[in-house]
Protein backbone atom coordinates (compact mmCIF):
# COMPACT_ATOMS: atom_id res chain seq x y z
CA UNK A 1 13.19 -9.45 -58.47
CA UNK A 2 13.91 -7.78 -55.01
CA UNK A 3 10.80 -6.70 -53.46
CA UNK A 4 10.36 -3.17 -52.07
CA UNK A 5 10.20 -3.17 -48.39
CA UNK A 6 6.29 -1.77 -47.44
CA UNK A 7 5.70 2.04 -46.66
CA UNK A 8 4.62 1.23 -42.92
CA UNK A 9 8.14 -1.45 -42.56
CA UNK A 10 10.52 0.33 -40.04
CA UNK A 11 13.55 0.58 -41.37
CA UNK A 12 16.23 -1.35 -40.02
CA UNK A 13 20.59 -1.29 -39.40
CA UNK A 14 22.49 1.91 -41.03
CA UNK A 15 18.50 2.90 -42.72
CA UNK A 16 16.87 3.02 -39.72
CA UNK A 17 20.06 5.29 -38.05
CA UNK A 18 20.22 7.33 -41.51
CA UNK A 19 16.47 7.78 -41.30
CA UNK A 20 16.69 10.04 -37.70
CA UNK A 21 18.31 13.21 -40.36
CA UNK A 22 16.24 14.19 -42.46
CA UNK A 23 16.09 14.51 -46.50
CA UNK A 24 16.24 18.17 -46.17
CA UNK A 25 18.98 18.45 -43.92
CA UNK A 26 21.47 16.64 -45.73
CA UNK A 27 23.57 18.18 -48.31
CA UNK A 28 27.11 18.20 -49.15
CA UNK A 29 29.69 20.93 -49.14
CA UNK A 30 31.99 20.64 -51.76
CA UNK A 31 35.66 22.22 -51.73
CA UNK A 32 36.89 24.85 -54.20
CA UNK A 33 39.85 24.39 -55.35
CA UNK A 34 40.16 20.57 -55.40
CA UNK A 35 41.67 17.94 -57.32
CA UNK A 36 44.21 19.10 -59.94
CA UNK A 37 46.98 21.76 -59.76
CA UNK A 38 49.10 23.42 -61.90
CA UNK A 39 51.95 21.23 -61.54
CA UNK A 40 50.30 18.18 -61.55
CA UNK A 41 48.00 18.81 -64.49
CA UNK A 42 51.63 20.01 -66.36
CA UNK A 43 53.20 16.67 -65.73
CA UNK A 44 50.33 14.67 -66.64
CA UNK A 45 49.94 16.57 -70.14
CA UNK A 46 53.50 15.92 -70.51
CA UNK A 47 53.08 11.83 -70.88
CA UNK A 48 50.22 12.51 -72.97
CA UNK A 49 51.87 14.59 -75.13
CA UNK A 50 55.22 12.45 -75.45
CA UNK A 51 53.18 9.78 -76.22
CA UNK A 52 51.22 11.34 -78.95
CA UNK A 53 54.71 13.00 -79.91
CA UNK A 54 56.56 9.94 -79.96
CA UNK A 55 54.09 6.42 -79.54
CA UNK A 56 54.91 4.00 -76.85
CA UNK A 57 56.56 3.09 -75.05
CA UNK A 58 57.46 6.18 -72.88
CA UNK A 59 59.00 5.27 -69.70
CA UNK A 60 57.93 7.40 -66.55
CA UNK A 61 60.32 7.13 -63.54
CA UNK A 62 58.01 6.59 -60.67
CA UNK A 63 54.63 7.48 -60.42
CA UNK A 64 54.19 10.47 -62.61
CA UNK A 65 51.96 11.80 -59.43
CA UNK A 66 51.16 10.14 -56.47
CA UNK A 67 46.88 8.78 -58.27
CA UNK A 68 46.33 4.98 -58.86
CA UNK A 69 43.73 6.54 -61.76
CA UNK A 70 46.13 8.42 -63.44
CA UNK A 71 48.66 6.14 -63.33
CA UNK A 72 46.23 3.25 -65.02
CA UNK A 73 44.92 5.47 -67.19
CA UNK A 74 48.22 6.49 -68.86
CA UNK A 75 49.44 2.88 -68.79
CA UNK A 76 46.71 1.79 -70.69
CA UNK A 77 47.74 4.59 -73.37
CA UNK A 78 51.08 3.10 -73.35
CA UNK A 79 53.54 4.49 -70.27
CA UNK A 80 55.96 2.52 -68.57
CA UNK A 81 56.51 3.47 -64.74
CA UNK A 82 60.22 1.94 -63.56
CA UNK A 83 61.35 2.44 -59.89
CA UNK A 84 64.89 3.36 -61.12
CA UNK A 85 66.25 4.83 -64.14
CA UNK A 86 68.88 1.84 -64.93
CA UNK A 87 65.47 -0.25 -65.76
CA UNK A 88 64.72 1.94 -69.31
CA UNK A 89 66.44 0.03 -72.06
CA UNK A 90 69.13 2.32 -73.82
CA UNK A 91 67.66 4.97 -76.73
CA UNK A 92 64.82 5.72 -75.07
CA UNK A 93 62.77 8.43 -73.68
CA UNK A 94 62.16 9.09 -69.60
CA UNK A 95 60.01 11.48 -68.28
CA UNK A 96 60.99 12.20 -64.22
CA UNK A 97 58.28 12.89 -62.33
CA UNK A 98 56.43 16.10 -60.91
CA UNK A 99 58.01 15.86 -57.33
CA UNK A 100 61.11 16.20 -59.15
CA UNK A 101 65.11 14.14 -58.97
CA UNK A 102 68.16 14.51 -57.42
CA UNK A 103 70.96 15.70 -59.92
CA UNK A 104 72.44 12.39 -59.99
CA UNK A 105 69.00 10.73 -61.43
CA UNK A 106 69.94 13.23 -64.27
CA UNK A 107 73.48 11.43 -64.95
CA UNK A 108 72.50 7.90 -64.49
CA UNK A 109 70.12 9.22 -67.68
CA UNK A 110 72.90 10.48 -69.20
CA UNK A 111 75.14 7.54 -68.57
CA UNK A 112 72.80 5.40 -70.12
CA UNK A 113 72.26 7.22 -73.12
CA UNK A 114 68.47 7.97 -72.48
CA UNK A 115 66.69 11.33 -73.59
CA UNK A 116 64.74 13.02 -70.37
CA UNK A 117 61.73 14.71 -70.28
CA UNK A 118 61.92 17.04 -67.23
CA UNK A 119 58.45 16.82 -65.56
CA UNK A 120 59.13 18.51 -62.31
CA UNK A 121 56.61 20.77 -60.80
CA UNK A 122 58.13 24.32 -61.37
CA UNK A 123 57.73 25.23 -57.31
CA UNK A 124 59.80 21.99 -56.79
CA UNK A 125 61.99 23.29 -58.86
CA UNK A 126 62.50 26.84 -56.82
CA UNK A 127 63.04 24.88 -53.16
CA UNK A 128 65.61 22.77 -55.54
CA UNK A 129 67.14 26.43 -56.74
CA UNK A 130 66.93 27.48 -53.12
CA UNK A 131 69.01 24.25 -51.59
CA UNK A 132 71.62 24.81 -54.21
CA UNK A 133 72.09 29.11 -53.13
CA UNK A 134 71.94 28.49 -49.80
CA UNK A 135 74.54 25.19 -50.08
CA UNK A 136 76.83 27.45 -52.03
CA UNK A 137 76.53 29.95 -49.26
CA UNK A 138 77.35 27.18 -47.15
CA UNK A 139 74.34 27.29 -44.40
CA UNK A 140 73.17 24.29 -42.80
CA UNK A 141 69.82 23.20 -44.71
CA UNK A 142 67.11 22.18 -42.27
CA UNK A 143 64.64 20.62 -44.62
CA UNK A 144 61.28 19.98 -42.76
CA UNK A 145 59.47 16.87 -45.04
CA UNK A 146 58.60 13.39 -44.85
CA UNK A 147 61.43 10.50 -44.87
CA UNK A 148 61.30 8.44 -47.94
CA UNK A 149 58.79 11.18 -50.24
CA UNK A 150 60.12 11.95 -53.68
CA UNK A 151 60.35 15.38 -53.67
CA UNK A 152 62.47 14.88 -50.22
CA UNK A 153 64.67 12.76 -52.02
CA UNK A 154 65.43 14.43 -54.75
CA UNK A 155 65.79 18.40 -52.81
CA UNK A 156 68.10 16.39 -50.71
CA UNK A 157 69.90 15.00 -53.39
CA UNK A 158 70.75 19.06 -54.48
CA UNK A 159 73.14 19.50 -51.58
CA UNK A 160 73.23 16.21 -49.39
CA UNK A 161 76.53 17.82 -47.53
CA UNK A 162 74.40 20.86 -46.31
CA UNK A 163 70.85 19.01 -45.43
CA UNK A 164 69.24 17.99 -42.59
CA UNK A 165 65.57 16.11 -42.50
CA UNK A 166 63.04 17.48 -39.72
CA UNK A 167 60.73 15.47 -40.16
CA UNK A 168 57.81 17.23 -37.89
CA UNK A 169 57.64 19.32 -34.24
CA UNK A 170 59.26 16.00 -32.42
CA UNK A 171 62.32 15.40 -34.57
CA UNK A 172 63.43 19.19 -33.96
CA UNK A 173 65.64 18.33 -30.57
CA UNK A 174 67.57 15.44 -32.48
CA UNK A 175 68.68 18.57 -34.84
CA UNK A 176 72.47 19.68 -34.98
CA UNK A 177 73.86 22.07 -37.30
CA UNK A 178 77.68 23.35 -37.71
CA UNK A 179 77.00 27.05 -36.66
CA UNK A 180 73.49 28.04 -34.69
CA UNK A 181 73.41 31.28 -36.21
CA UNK A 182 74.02 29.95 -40.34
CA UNK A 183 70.94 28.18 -40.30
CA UNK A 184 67.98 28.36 -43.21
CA UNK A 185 64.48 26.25 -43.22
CA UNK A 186 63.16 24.71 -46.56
CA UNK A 187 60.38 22.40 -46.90
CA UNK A 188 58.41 19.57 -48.75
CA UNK A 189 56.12 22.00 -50.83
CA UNK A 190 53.05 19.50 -50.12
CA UNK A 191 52.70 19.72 -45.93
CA UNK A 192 49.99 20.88 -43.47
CA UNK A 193 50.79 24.44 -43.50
CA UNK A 194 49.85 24.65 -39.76
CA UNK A 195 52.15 21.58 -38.88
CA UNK A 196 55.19 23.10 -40.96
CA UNK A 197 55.10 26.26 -39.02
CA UNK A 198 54.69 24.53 -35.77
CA UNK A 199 58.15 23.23 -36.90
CA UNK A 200 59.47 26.00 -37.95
CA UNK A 201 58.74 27.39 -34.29
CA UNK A 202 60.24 24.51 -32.57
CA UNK A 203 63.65 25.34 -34.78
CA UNK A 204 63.64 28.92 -33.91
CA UNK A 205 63.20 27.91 -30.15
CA UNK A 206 66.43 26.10 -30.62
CA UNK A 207 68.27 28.32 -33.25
CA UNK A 208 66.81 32.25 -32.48
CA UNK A 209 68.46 33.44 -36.15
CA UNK A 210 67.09 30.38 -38.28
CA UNK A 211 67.03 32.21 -41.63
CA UNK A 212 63.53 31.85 -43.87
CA UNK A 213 63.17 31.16 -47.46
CA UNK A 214 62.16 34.08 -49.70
CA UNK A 215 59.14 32.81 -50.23
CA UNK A 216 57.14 30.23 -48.66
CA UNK A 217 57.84 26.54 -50.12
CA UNK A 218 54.23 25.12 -49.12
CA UNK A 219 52.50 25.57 -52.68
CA UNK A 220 49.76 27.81 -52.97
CA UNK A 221 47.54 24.39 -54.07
CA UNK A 222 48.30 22.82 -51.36
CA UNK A 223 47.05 26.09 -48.85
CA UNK A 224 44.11 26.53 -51.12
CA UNK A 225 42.95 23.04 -50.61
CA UNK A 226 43.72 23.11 -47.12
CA UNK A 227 42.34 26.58 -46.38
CA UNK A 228 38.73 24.95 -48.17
CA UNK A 229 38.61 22.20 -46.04
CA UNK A 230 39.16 24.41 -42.46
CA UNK A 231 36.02 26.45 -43.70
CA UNK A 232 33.88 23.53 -44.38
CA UNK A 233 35.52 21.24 -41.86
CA UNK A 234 33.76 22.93 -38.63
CA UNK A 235 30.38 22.50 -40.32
CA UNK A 236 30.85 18.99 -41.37
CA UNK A 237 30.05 15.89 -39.40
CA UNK A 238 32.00 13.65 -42.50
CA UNK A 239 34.57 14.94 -44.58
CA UNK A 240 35.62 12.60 -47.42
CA UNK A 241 39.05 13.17 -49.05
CA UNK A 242 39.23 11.88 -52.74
CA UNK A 243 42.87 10.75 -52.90
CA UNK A 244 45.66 8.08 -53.01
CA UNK A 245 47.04 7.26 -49.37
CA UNK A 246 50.61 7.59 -51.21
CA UNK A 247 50.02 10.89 -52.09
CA UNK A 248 51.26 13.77 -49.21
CA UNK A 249 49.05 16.36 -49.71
CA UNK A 250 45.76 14.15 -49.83
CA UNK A 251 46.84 12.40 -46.15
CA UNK A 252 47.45 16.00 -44.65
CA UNK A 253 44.32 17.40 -45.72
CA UNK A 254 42.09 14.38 -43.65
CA UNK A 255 44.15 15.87 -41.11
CA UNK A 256 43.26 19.24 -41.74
CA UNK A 257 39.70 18.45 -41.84
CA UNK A 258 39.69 16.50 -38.31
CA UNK A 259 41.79 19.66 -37.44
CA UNK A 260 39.10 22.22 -38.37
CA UNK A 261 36.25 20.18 -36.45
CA UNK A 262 34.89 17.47 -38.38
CA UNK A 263 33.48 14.87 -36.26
CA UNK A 264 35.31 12.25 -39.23
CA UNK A 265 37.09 11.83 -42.13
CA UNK A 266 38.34 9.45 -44.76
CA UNK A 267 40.88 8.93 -47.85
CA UNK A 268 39.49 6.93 -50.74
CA UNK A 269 40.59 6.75 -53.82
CA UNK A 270 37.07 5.69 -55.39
CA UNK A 271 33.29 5.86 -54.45
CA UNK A 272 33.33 2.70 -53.94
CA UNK A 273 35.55 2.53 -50.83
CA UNK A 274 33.01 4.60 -48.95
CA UNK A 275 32.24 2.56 -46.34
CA UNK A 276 28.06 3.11 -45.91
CA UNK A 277 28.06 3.09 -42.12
CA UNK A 278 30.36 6.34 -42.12
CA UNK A 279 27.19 7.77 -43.07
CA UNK A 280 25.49 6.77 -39.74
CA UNK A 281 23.78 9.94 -38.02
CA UNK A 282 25.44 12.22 -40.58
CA UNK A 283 23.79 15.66 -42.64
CA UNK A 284 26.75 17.34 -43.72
CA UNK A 285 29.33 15.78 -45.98
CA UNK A 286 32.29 17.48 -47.06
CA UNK A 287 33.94 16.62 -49.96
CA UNK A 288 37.43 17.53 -52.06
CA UNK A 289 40.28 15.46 -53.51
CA UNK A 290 44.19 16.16 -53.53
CA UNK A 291 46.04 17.81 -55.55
CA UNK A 292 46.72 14.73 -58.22
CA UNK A 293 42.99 13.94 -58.65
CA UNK A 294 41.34 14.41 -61.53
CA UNK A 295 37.13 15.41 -61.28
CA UNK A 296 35.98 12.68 -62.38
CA UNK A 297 36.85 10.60 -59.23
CA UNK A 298 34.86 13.44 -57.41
CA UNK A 299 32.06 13.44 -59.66
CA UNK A 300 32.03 9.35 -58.68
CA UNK A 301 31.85 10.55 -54.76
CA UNK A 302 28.86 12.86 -55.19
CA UNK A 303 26.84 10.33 -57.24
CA UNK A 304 27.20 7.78 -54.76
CA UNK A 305 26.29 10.49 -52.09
CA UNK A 306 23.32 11.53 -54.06
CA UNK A 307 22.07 8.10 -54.34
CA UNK A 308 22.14 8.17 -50.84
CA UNK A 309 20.06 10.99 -50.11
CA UNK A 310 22.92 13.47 -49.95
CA UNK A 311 21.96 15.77 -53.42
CA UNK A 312 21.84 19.33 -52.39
CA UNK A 313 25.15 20.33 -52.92
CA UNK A 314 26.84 23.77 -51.72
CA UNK A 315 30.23 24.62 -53.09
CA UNK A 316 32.60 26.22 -50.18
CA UNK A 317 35.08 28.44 -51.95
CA UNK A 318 38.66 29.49 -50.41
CA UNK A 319 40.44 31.03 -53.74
CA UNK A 320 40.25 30.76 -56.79
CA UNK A 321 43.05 29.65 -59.15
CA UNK A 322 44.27 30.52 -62.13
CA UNK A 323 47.68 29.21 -62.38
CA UNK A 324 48.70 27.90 -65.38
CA UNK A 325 52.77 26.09 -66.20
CA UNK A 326 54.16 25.79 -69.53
CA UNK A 327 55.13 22.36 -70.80
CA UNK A 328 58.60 20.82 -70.36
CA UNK A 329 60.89 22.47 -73.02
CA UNK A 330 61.89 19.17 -74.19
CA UNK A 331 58.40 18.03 -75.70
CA UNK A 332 59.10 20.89 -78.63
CA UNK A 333 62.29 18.55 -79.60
CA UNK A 334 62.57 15.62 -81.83
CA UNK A 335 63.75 13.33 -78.39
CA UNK A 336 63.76 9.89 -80.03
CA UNK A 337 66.28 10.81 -82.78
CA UNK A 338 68.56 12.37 -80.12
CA UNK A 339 68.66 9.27 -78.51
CA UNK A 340 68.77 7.36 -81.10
CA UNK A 341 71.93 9.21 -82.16
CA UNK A 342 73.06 9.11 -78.58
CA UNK A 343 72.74 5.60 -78.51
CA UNK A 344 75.00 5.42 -80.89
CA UNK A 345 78.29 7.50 -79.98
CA UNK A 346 80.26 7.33 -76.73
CA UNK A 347 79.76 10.96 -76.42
CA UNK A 348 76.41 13.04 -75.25
């Protein structure tokens, strides 16, 4: 039995630094909206639902969304995440992921006689639209993202003959397009808002009549999320970021927290990679989680905070949301007998 240490002790290492803030002048401010958006809490229903549709196995071509817990958690209920399509054996369903495919992800399906379960975020799905209009109108793409992400992948993979990656402010001078003045910016919907435009800026320095999208690709969960953390940010000494370090949108909103003011800030995907001495001279924690986290990951972070001495808790609202996405037509078919029957004829 561990002894507690006496009343008059001084307290000692990360205690004795904690111990200079007082009880009542640590709290937490917690970000509204966090953690799950539309899109994401679409594709996640969608395994769910094919696997209470159809029982395992139900194959899921890369990460459903970029969350080590949510990808466990549905391969304990039975899904099978593949890096490429040609792994599914023949017959057999595949979901594609929320940050969407190129079109030729859909024919390899096709080719081998799988059914698909179209899981793309529906604002994926616009810059996709958008690629393919502006391709046919034949401007030079200039696709500001991330090399390697998904969703860059697969908007590229709409009109590779017509895109160009910019992948931030200093890849802008390495740019070159057919005709300077048939020029249109789309973007990776999951960015810092504030880098994106600084991009944007650098291209129009270089090409005065770079055409916009109709609307602007960053989704509106991503600038909600990021728009919480800049008003909490400049109050808060640690921000912690509930989040995978694979996922986009969870690494860009650290950055908009150190951005806003905050004297640190961390990505973890669990409580218990909080490492104690962040704590060290700190009162105000900030908290949120990406856009593929669920709450209970966040719920994890405050109790460990609140066993710490951090319980008051002040929620710091941006917007609120009440998006909501209908599921992937395919989930009100009978899938498994179309492959079946797919499996068995040369034709689709």
């Amino acid at each position: 039995m561990t002894s507690r240490p006496s009343p008059t002790a001084a307290p000692s290492g990360d205690a004795a630094r904690r111990s200079d803030i007082q009880p009542s002048a640590r709290k937490v401010l917690l970000a509204a909206p966090r953690g799950y958006c539309a899109g994401v809490d679409r594709a996640v229903i969608a395994v769910e639902k094919a696997l209470e549709q159809y029982g395992a196995p139900v194959y899921v071509r890369h990460e459903i969304v970029h969350n080590k817990y949510v990808v466990k958690t549905l391969e304990k209920k039975g899904a099978i995440f593949v890096d490429e399509t040609e792994e599914v054996p023949e017959g057999n369903i595949v979901i594609f992921s929320a940050h969407g495919v190129a079109p030729v992800v859909h024919e390899e399906a096709k080719r081998g006689k799988l059914a698909t379960i179209d899981a793309t975020c529906p604002l994926v799905t616009k810059v996709h639209k958008e690629a393919v209009r502006f391709a046919n109108e034949d401007y030079d793409i200039l696709l500001i993202g991330h090399e390697g992400h998904e969703e860059v992948i697969g908007t590229s993979g709409e009109a590779p003959d017509h895109i160009t990656l910019v992948d931030g402010p200093d890849d802008v001078a390495n740019v070159e397009v057919r005709d300077p003045d048939k020029v249109v910016w789309l973007s990776q919907t999951t960015l810092s808002v504030d880098e994106t435009m600084e991009t944007v800026d650098a291209l129009k320095g270089r090409f005065p009549n770079l055409l916009s999208p109709p609307s602007d690709d960053i989704c509106y969960a991503t600038q909600n999320r990021q728009t919480a953390v800049k008003q909490m940010g400049a109050e808060a000494d640690l921000v912690i970021v509930v989040g995978s370090k694979n996922s986009s949108n969870s690494v860009r909103l650290v950055e908009v927290a150190l951005g806003a003011g905050a004297r640190d800030a961390h990505l973890v995907d669990y409580a218990e990679e909080i490492d104690e001495s962040w704590l060290e001279g700190v009162g105000t924690v900030g908290v949120t989680s990406g856009a593929s986290v669920p709450e209970i990951l966040v719920h994890g972070v405050l109790d460990w905070l609140a066993q710490r001495g951090y319980e008051d808790v002040e929620t710091v609202t941006a917007a609120r949301e009440s998006i909501a996405f209908s599921l992937p037509k395919e989930l009100r078919r009978d899938l498994r007998a179309e492959a079946r029957a797919a499996g068995g004829t040369d034709e689709d």
